[in-house]
N, C-alpha and C. Protein backbone atom coordinates (compact mmCIF):
# COMPACT_ATOMS: atom_id res chain seq x y z
N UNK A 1 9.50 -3.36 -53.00
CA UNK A 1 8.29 -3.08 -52.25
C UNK A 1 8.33 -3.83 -50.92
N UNK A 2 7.91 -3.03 -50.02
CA UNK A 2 7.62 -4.02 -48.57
C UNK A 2 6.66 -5.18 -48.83
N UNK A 3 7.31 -5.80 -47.80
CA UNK A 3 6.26 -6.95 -48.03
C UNK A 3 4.94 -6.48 -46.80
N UNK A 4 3.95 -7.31 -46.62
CA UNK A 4 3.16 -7.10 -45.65
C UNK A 4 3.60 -8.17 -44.17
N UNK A 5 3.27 -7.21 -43.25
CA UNK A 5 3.78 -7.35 -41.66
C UNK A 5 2.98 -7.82 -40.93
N UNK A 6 1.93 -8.97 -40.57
CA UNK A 6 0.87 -9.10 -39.64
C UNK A 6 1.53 -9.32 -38.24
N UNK A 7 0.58 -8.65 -37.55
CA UNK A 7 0.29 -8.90 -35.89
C UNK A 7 -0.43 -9.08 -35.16
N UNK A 8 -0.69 -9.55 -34.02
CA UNK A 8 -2.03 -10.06 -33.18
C UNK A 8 -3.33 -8.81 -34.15
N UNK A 9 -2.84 -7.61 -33.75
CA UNK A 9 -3.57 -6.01 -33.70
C UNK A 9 -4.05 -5.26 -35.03
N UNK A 10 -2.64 -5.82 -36.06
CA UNK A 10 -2.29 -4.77 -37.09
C UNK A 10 -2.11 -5.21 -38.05
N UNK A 11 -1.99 -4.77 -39.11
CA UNK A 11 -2.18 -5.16 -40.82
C UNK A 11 -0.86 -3.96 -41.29
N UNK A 12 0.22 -4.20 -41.44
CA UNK A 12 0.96 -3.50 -41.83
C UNK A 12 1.62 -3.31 -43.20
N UNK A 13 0.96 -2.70 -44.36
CA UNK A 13 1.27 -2.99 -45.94
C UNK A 13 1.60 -1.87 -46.48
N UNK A 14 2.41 -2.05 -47.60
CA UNK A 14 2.40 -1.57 -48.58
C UNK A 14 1.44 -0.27 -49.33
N UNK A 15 1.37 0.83 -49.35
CA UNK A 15 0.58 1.95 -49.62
C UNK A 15 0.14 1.63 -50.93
N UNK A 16 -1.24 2.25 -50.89
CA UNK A 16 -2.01 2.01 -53.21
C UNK A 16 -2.18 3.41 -52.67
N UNK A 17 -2.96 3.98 -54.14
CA UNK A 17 -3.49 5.07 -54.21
C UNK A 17 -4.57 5.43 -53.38
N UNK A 18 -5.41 4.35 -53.33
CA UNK A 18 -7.05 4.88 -52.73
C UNK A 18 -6.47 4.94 -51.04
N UNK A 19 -5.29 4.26 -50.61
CA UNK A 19 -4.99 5.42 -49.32
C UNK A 19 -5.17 6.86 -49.11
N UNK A 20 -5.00 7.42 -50.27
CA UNK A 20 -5.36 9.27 -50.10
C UNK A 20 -6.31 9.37 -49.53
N UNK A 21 -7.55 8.54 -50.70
CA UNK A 21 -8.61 8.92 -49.84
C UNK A 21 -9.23 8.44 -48.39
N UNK A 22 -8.54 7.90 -47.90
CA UNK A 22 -8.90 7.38 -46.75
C UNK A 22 -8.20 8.31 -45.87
N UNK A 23 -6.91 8.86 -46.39
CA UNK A 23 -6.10 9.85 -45.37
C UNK A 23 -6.52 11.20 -45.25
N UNK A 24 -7.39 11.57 -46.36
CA UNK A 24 -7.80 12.44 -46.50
C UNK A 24 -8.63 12.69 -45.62
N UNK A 25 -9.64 11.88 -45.65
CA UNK A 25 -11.00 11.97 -44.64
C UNK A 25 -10.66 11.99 -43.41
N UNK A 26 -9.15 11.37 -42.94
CA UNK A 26 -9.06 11.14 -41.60
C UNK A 26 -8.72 12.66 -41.27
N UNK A 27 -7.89 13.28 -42.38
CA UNK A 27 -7.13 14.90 -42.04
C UNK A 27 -6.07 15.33 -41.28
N UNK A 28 -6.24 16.46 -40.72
CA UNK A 28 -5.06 17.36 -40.25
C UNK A 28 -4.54 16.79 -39.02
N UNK A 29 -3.30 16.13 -38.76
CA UNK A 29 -2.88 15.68 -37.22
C UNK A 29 -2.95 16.82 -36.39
N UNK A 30 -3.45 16.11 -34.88
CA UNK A 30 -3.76 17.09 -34.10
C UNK A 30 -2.80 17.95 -33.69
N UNK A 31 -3.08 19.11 -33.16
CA UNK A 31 -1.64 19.84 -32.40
C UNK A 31 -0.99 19.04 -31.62
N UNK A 32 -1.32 18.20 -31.04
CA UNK A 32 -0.42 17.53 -29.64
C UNK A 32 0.89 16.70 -30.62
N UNK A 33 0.17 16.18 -31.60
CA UNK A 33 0.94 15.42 -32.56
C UNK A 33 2.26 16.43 -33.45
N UNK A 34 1.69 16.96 -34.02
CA UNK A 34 2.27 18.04 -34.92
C UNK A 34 3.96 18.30 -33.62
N UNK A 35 3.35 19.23 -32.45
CA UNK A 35 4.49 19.30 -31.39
C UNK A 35 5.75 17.97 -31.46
N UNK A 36 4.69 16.96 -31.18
CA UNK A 36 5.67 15.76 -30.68
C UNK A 36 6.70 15.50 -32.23
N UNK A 37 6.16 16.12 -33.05
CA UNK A 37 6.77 16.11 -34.28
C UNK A 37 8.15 17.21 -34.36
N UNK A 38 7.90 18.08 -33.76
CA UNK A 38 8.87 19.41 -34.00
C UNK A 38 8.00 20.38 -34.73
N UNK A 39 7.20 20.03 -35.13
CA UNK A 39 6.49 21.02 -35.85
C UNK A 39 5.21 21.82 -35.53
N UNK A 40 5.46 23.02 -35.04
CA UNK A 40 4.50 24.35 -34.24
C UNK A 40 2.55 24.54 -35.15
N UNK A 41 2.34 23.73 -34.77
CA UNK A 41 0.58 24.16 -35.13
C UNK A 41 0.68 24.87 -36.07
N UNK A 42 0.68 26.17 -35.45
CA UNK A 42 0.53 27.54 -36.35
C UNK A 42 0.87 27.79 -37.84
N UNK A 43 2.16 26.85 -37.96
CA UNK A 43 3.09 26.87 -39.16
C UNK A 43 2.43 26.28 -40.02
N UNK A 44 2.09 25.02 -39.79
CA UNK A 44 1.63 23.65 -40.77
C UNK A 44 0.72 24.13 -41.79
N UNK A 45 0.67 24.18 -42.69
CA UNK A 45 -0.34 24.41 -43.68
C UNK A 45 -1.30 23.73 -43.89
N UNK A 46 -2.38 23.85 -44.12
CA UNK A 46 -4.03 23.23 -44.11
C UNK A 46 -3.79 21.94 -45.10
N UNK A 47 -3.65 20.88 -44.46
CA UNK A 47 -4.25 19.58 -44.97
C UNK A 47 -4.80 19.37 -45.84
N UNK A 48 -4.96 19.35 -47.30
CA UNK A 48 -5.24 19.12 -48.50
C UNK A 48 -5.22 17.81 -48.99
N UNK A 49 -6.33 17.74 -50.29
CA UNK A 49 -6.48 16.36 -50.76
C UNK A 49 -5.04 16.37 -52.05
N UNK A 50 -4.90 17.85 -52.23
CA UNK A 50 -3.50 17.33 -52.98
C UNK A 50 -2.14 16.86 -51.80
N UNK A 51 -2.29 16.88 -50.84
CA UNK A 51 -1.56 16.57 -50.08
C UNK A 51 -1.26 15.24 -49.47
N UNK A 52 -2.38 14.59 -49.50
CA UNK A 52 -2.95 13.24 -49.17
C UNK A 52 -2.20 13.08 -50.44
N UNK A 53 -2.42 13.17 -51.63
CA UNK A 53 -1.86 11.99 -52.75
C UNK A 53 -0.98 12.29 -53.02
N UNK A 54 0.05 13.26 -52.48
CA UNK A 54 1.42 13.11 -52.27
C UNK A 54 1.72 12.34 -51.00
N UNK A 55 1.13 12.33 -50.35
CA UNK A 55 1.81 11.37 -49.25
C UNK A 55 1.58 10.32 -49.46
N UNK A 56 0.26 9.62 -50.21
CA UNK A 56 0.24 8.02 -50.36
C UNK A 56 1.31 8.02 -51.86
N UNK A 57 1.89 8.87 -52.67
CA UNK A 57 2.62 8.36 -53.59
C UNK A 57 4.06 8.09 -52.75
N UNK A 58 4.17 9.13 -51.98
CA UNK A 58 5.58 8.94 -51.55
C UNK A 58 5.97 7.71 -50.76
N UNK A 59 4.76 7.35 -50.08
CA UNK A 59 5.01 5.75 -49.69
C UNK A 59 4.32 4.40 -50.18
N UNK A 60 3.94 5.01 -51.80
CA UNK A 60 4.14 4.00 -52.82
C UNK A 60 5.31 3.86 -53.34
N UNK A 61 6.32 5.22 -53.24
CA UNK A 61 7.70 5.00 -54.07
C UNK A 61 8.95 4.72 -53.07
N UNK A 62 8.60 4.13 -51.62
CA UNK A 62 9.20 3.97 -51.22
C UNK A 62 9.17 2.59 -50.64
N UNK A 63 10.31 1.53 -51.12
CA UNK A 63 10.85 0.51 -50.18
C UNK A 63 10.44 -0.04 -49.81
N UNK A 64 10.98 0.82 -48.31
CA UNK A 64 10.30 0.29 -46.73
C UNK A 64 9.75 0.95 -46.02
N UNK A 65 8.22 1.64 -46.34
CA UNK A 65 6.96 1.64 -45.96
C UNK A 65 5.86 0.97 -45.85
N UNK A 66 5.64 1.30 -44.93
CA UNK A 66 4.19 0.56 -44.33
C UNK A 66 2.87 1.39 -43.95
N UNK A 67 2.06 1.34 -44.47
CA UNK A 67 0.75 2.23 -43.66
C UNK A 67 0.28 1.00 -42.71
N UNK A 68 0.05 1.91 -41.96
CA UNK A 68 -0.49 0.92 -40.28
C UNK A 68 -2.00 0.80 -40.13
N UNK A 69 -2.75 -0.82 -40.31
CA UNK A 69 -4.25 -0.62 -40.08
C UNK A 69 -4.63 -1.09 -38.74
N UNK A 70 -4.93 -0.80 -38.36
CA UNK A 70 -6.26 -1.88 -37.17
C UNK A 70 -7.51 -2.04 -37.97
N UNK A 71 -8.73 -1.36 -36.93
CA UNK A 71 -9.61 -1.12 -37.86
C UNK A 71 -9.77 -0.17 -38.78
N UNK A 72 -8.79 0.31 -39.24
CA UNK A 72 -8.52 1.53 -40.28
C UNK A 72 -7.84 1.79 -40.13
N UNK A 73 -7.24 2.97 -41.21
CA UNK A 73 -5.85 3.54 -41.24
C UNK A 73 -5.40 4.31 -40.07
N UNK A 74 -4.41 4.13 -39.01
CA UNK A 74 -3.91 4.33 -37.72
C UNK A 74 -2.44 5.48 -38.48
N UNK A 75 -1.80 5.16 -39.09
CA UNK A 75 -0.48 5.47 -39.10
C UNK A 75 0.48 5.32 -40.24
N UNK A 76 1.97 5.54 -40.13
CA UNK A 76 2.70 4.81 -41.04
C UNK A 76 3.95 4.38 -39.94
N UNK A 77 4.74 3.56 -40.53
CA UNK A 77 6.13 3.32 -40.14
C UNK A 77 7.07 3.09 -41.59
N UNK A 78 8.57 3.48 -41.48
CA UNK A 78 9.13 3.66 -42.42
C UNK A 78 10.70 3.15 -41.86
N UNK A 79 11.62 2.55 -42.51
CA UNK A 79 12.75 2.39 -42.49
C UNK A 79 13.34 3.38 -43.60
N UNK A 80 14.05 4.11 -43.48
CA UNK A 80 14.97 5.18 -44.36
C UNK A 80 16.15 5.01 -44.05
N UNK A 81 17.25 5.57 -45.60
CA UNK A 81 18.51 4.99 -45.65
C UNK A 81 18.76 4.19 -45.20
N UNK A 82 18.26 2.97 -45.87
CA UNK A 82 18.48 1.23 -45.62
C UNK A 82 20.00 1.09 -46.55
N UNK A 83 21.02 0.80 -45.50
CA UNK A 83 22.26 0.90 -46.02
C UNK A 83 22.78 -0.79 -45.87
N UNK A 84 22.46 -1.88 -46.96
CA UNK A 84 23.07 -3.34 -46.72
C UNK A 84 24.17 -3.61 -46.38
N UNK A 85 25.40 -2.78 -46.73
CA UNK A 85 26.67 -2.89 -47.16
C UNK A 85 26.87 -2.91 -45.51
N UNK A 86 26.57 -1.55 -45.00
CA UNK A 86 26.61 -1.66 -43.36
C UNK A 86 25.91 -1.86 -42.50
N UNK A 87 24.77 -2.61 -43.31
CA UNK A 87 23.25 -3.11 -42.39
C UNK A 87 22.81 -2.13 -41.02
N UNK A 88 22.31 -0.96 -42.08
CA UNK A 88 21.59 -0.23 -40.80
C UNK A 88 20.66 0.76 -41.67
N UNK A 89 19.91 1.48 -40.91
CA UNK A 89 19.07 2.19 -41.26
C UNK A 89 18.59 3.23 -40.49
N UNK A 90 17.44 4.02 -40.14
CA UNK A 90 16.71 4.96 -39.26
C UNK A 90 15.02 4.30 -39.73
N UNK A 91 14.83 4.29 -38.40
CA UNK A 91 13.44 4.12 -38.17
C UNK A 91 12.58 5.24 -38.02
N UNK A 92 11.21 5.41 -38.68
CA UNK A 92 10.78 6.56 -37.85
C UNK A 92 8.80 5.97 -38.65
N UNK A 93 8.04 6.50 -37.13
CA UNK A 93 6.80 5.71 -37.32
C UNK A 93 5.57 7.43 -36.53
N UNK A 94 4.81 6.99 -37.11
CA UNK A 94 3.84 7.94 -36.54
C UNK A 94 2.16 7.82 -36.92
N UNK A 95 1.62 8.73 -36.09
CA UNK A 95 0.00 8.11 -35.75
C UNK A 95 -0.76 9.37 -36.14
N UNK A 96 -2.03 9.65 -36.80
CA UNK A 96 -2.69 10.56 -36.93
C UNK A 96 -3.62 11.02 -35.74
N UNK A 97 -3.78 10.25 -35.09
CA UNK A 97 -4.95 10.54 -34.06
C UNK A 97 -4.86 10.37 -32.82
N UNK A 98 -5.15 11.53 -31.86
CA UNK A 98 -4.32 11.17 -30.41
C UNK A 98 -4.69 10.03 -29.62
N UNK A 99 -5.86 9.27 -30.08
CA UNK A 99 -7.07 8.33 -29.46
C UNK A 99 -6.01 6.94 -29.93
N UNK A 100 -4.93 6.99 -30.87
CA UNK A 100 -4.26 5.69 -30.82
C UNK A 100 -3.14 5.85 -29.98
N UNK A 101 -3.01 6.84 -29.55
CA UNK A 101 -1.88 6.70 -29.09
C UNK A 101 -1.89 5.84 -27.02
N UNK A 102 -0.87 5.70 -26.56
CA UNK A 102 -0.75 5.32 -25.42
C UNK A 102 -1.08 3.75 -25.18
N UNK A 103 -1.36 3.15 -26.16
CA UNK A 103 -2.23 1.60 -26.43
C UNK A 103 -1.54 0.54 -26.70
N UNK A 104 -0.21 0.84 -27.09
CA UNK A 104 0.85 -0.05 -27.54
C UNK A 104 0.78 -0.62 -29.05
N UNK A 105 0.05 0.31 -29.92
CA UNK A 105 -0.22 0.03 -31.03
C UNK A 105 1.30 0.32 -31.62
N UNK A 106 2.00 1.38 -31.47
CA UNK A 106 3.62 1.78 -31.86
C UNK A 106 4.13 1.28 -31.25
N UNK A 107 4.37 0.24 -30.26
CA UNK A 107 5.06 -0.98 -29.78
C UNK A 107 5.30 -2.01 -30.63
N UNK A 108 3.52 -2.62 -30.78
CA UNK A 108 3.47 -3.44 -31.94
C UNK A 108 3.89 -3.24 -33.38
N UNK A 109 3.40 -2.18 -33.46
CA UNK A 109 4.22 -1.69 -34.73
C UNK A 109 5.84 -2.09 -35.30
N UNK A 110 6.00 -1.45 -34.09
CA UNK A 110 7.60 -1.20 -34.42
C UNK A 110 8.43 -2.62 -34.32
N UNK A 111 7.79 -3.43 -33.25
CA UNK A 111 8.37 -4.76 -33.34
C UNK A 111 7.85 -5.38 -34.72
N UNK A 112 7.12 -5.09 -35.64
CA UNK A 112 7.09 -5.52 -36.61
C UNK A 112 8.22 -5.50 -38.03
N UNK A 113 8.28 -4.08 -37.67
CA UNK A 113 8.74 -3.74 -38.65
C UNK A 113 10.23 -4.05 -38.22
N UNK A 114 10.92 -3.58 -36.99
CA UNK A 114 12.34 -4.46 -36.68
C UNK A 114 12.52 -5.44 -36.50
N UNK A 115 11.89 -6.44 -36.20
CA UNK A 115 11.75 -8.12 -36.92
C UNK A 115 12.35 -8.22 -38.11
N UNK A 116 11.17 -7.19 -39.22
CA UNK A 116 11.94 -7.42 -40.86
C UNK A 116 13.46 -6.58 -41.26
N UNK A 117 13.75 -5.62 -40.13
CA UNK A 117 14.60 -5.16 -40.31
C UNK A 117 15.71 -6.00 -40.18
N UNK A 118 15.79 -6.59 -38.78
CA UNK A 118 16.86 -7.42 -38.20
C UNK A 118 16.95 -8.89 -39.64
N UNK A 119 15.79 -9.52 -39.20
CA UNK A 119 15.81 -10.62 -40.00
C UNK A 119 15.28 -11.55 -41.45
N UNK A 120 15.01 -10.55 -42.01
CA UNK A 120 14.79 -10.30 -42.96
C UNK A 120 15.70 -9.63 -44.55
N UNK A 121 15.83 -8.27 -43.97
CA UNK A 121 17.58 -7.77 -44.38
C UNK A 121 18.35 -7.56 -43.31
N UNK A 122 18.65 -8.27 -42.71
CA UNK A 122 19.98 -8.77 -42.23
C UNK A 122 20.52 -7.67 -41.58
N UNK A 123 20.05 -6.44 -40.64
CA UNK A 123 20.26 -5.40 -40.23
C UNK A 123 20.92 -5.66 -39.42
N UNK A 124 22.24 -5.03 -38.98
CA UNK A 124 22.55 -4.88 -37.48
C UNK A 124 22.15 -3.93 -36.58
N UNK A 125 22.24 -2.93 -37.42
CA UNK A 125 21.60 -1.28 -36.33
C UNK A 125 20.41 -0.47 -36.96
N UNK A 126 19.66 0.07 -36.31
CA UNK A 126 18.89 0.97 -36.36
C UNK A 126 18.67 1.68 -35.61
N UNK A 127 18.58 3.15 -36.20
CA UNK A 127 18.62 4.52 -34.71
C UNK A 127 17.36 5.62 -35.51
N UNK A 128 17.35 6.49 -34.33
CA UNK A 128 16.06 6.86 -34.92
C UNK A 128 16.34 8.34 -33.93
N UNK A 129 15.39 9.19 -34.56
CA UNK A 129 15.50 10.30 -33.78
C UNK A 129 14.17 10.56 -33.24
N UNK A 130 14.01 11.22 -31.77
CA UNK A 130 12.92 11.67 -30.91
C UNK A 130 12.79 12.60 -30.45
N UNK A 131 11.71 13.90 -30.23
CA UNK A 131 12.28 14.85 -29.80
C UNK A 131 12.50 14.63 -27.63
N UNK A 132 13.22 14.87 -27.10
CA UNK A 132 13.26 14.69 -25.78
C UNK A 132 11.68 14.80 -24.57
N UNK A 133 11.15 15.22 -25.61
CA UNK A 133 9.65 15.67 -24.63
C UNK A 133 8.82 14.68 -25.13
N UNK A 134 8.83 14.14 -26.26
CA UNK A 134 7.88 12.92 -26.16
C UNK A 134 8.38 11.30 -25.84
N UNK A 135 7.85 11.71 -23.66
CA UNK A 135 7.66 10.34 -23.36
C UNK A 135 7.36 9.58 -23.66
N UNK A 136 6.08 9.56 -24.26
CA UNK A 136 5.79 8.65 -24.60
C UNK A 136 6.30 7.38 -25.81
N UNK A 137 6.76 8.32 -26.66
CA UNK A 137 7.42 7.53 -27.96
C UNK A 137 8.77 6.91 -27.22
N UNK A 138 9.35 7.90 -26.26
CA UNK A 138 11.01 7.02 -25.86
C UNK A 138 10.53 5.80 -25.06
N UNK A 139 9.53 5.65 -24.08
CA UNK A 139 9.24 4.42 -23.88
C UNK A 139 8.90 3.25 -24.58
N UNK A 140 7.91 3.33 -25.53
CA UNK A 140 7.93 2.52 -26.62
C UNK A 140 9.10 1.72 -27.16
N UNK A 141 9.95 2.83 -27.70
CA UNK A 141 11.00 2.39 -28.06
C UNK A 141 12.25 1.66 -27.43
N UNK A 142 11.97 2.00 -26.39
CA UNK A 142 12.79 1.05 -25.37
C UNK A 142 12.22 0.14 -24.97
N UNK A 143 11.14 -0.26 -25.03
CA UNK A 143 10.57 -1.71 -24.78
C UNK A 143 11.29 -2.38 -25.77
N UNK A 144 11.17 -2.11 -27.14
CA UNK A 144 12.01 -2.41 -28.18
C UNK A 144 12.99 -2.94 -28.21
N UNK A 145 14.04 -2.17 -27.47
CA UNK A 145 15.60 -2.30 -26.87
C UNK A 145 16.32 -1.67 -27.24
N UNK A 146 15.72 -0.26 -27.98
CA UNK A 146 16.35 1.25 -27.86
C UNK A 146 16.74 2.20 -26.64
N UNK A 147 18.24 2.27 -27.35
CA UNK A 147 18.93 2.86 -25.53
C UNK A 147 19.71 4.24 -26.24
N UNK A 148 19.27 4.95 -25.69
CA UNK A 148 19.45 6.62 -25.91
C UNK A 148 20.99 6.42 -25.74
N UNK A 149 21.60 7.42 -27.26
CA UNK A 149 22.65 7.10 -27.57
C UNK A 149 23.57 8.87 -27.27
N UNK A 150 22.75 9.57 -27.50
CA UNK A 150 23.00 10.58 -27.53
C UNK A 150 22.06 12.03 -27.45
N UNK A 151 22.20 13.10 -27.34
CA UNK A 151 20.66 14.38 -27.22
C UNK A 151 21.57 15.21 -28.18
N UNK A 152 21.01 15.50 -29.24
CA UNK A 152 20.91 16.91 -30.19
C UNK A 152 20.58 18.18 -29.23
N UNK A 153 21.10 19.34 -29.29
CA UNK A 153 20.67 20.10 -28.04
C UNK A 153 19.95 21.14 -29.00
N UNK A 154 18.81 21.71 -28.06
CA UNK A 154 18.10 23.00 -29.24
C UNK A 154 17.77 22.72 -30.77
N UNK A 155 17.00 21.93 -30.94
CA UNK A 155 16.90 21.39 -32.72
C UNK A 155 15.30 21.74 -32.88
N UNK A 156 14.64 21.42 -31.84
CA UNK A 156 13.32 22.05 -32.22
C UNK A 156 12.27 23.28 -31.59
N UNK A 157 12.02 24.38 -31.91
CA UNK A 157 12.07 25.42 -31.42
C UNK A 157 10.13 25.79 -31.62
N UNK A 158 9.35 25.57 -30.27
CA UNK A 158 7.88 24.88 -30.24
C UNK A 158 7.51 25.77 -28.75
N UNK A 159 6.59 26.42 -29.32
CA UNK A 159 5.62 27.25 -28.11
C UNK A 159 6.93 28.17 -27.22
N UNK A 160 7.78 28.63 -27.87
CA UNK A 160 8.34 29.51 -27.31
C UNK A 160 9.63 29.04 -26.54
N UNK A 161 9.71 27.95 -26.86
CA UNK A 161 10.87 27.00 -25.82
C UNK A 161 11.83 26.35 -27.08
N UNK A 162 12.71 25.90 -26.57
CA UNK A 162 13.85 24.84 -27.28
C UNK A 162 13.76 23.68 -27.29
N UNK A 163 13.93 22.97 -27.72
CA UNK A 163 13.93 21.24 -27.07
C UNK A 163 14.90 19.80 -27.80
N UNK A 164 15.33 19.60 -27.49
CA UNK A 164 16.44 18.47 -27.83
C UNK A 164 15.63 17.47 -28.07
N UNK A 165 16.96 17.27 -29.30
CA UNK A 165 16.30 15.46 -29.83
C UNK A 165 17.24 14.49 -29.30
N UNK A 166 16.52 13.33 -28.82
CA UNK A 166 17.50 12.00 -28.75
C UNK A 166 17.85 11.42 -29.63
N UNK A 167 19.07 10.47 -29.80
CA UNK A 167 19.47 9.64 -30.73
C UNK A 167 19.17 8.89 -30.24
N UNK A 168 18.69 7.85 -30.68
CA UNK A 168 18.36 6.39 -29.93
C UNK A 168 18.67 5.47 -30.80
N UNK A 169 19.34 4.28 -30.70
CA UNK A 169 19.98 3.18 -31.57
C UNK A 169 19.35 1.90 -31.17
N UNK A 170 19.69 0.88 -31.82
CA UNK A 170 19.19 -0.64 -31.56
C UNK A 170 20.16 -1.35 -32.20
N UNK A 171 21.11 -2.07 -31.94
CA UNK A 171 21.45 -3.28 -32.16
C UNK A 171 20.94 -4.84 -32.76
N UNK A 172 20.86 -5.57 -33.69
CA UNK A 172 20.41 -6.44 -33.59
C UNK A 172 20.31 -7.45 -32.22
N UNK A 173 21.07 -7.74 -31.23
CA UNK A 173 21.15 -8.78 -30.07
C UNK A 173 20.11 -7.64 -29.40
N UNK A 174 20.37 -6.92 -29.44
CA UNK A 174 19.28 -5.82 -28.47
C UNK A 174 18.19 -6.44 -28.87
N UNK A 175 17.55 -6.14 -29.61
CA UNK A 175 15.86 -6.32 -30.26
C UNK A 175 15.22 -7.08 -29.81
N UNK A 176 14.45 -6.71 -28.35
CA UNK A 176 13.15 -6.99 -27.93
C UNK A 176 11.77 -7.21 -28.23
N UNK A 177 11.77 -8.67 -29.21
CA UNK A 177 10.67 -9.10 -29.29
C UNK A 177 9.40 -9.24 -28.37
């Protein structure tokens, strides 16, 4: 189980059950979100409370998850394929509501959680994927000391257009506290 992550801002723990219902009430991420995701509005299927308690189980049965609080539930962040042997992993973090975004709350975040990555389990790398159109997340992440490693070309296919994902990596000596 993760341990819990504090920051000036954020309360970063471990998922229970009665998260559903809190995710529930919050609901369907907005379109702007869904996009920055790869994933087209139209498609997504209606937000359900059986849906909510699959998502708070899945990051009860996982690891290295975190649901993200301020004054309430903001988000999650997740480390996936946490590999010790070659100390690395993929990062990947996200926000329900467009009103958190731009605030440096996924700054803070993320330096939280790669803190425990780096020093904690003993990580050397972590890379993560973005789609190329959300500025906003590649800045974040480069405050971090994520440096675009590579572009996936045509991977997500949104309002009639194509759009490439970045690879973006981190190093442990990189990691901008």
């Amino acid at each position: 189980m993760a341990p819990i992550l504090k920051t000036p801002n954020l309360t970063l723990r471990p998922a229970i059950p009665a998260d559903a219902d809190r995710r529930f009430e919050i609901g369907a991420e907005p379109d702007e979100n869904l996009r920055l995701y790869g994933i087209q509005p139209e498609t997504a299927p209606p937000f359900t409370r059986e849906q909510a308690e699959l998502w708070a189980q899945s990051l009860i049965d996982h690891p290295y998850a975190w649901v993200i609080e301020g004054t309430d539930l903001i988000g999650t962040a997740r480390l996936d394929r946490v590999d010790l042997i070659d100390r690395r992993a993929s990062f990947a973090i996200g926000f329900w509501k467009t009103e958190h975004l731009g605030k440096g709350i996924g700054t803070e975040a993320s330096k939280a959680v790669l803190g425990f990555a780096f020093s904690r389990l003993g990580l050397h790398r972590v890379s993560l994927r973005v789609l190329a159109i959300n500025a906003r997340a590649i800045r974040s992440y480069q405050k971090c000391g994520f440096q675009i490693e590579g572009r996936e070309r045509e991977t997500a296919f949104l309002d009639g257009k194509w759009h490439d994902d970045l690879i973006m990596g981190l190093l442990e000596h990189e990691f901008q506290w």
